[in-house]
C-alpha atoms as a PDB file:
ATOM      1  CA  UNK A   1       0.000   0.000   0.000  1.00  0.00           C
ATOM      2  CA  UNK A   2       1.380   3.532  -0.866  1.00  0.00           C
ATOM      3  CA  UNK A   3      -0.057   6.736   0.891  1.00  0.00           C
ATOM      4  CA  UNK A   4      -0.280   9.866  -1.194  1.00  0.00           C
ATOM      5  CA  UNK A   5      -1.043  13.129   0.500  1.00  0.00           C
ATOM      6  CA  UNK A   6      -2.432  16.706  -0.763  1.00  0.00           C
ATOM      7  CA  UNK A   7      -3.071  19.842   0.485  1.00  0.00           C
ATOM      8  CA  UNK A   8      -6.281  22.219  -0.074  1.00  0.00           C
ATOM      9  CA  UNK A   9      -6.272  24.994   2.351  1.00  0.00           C
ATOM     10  CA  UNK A  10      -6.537  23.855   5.843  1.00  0.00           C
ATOM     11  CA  UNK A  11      -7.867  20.600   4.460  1.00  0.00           C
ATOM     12  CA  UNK A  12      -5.483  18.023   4.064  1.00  0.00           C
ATOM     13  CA  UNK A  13      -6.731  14.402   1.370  1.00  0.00           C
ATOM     14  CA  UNK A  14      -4.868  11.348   2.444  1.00  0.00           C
ATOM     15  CA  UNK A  15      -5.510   8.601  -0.321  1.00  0.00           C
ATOM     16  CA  UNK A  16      -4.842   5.339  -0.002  1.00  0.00           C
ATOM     17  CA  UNK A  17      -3.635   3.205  -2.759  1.00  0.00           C
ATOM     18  CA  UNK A  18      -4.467  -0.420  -1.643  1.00  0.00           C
ATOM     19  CA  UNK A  19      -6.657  -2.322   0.951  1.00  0.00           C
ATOM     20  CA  UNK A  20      -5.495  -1.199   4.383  1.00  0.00           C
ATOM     21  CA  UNK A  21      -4.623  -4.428   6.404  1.00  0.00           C
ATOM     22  CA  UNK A  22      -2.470  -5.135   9.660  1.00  0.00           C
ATOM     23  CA  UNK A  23       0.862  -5.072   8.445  1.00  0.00           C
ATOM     24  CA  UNK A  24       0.015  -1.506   6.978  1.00  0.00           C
ATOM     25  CA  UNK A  25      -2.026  -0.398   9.652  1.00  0.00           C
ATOM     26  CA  UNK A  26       1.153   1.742  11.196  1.00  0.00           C
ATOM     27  CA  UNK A  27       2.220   3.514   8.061  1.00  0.00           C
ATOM     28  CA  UNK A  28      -1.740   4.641   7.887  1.00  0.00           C
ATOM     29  CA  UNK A  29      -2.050   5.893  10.939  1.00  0.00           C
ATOM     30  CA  UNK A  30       1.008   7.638  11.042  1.00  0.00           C
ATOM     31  CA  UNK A  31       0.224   9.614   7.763  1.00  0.00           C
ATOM     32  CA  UNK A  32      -3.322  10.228   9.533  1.00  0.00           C
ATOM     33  CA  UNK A  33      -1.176  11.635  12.370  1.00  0.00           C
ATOM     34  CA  UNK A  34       0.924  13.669  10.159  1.00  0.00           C
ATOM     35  CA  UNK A  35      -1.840  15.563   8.928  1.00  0.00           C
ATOM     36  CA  UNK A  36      -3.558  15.835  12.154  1.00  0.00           C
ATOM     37  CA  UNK A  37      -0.274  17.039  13.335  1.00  0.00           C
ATOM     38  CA  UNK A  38       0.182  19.711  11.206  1.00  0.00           C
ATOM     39  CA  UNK A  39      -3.376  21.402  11.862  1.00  0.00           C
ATOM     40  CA  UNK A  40      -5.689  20.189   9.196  1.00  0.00           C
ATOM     41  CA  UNK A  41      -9.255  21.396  10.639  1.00  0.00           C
ATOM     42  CA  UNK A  42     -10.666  19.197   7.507  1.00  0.00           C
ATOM     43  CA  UNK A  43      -9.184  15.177   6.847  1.00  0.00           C
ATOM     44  CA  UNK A  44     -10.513  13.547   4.033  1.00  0.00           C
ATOM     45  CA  UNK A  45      -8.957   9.765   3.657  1.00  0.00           C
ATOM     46  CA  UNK A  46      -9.778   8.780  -0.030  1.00  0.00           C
ATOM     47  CA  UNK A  47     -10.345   4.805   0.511  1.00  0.00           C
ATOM     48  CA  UNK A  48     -11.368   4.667  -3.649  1.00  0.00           C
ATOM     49  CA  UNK A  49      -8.375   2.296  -4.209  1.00  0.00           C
ATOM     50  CA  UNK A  50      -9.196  -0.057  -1.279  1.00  0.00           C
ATOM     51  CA  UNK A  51     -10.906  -2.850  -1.774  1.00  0.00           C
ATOM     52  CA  UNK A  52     -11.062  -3.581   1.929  1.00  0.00           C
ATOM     53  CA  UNK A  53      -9.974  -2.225   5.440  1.00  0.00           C
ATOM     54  CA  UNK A  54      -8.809  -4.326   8.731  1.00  0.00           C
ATOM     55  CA  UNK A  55     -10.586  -3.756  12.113  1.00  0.00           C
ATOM     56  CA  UNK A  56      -7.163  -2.336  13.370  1.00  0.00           C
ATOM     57  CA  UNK A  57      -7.507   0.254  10.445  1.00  0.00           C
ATOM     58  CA  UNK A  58     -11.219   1.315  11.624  1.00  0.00           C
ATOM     59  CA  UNK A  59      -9.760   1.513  15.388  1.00  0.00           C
ATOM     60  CA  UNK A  60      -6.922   3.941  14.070  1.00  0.00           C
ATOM     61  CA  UNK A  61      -9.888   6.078  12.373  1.00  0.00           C
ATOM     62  CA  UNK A  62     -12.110   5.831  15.327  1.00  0.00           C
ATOM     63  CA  UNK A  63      -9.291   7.164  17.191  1.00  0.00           C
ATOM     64  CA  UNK A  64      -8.534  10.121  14.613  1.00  0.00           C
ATOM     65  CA  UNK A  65     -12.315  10.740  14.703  1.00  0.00           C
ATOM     66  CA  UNK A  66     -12.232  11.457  18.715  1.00  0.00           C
ATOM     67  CA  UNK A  67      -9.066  13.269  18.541  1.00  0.00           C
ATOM     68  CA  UNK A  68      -9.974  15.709  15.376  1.00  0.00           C
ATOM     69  CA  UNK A  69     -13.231  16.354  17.005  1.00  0.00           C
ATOM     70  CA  UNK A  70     -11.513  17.600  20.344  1.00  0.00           C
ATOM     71  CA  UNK A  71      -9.937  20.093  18.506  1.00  0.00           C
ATOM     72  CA  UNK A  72     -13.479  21.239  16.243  1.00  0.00           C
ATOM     73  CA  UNK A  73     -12.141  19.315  13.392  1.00  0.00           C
ATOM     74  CA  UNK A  74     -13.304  16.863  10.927  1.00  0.00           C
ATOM     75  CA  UNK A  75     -12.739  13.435   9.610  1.00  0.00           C
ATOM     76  CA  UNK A  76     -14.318  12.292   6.118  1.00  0.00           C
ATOM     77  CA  UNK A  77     -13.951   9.188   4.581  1.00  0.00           C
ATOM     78  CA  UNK A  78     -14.474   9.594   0.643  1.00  0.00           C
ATOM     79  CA  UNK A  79     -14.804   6.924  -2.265  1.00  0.00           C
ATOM     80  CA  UNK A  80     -15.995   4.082  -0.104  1.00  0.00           C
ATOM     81  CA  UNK A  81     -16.992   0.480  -1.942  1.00  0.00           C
ATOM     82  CA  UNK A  82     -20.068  -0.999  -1.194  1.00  0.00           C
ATOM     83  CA  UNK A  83     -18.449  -3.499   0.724  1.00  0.00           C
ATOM     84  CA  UNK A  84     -16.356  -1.293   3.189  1.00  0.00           C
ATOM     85  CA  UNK A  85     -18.845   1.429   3.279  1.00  0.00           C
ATOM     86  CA  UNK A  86     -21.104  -2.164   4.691  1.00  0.00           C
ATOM     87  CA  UNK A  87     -18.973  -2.917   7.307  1.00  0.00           C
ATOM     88  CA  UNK A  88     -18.269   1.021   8.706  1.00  0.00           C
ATOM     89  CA  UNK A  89     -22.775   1.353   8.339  1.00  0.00           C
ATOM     90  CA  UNK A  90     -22.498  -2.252  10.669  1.00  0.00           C
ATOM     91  CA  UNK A  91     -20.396  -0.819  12.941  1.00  0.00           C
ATOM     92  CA  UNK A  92     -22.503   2.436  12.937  1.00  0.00           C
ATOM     93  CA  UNK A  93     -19.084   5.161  12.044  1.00  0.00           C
ATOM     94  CA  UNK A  94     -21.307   6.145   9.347  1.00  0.00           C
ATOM     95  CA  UNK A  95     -22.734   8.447  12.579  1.00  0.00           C
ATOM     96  CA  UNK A  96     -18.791   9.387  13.687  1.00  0.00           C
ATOM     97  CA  UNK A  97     -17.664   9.968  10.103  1.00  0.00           C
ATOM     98  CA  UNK A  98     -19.113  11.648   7.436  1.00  0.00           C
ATOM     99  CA  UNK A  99     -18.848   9.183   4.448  1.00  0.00           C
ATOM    100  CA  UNK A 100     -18.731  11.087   0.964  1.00  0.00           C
ATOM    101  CA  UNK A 101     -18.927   9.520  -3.076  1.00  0.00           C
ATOM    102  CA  UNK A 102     -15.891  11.027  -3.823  1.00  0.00           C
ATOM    103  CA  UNK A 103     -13.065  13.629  -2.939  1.00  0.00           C
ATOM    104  CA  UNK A 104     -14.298  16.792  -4.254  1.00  0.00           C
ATOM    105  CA  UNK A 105     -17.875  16.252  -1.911  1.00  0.00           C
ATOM    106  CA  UNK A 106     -15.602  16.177   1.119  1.00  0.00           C
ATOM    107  CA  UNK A 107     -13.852  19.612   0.711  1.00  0.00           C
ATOM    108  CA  UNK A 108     -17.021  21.498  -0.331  1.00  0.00           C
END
């Protein structure tokens, strides 16, 4: 999995490349952090080119979610499948995390 990373404003894209599983869990939530980090009041993780995400992948955005929010920031997830966007409805972050079609409907 690669991790590319843009810059709009004070809103910051993070788009994943690949399904996000365990053994790339770190790398994702340290780009996550990076952005955080570096004041992004709006995070959009593009999750088009996954196919799937691991539980410890949904912990690291549950924990970006409650973090963001303390600071009156805002986590989007854009450009999920049917199948992942299944599995975060399941789990109910579809309430935590606004969920967008695409990119461009996060940032307006």
């Amino acid at each position: 999995m690669s991790i590319l990373k843009e810059t709009y404003g004070q809103a910051q894209v993070i788009k994943v490349t690949a399904s996000i599983f365990f053994d790339s869990v770190q790398e994702f939530d340290a780009a996550i952090q990076e952005a955080e980090d570096a004041g992004a009041s709006r995070l959009v993780i593009d999750v088009s080119g996954a196919e799937m995400i691991c539980s410890s992948a949904i912990t690291t955005l549950v924990k970006h979610h409650s973090s963001l929010k303390g600071k009156g920031h805002k986590l989007y997830l854009a450009g999920c499948n049917q199948s992942v966007k299944k599995v975060l409805t399941l789990l109910g972050l579809d309430k935590l995390v606004e969920l967008t079609d695409n990119v461009a409907d996060a940032l307006r």
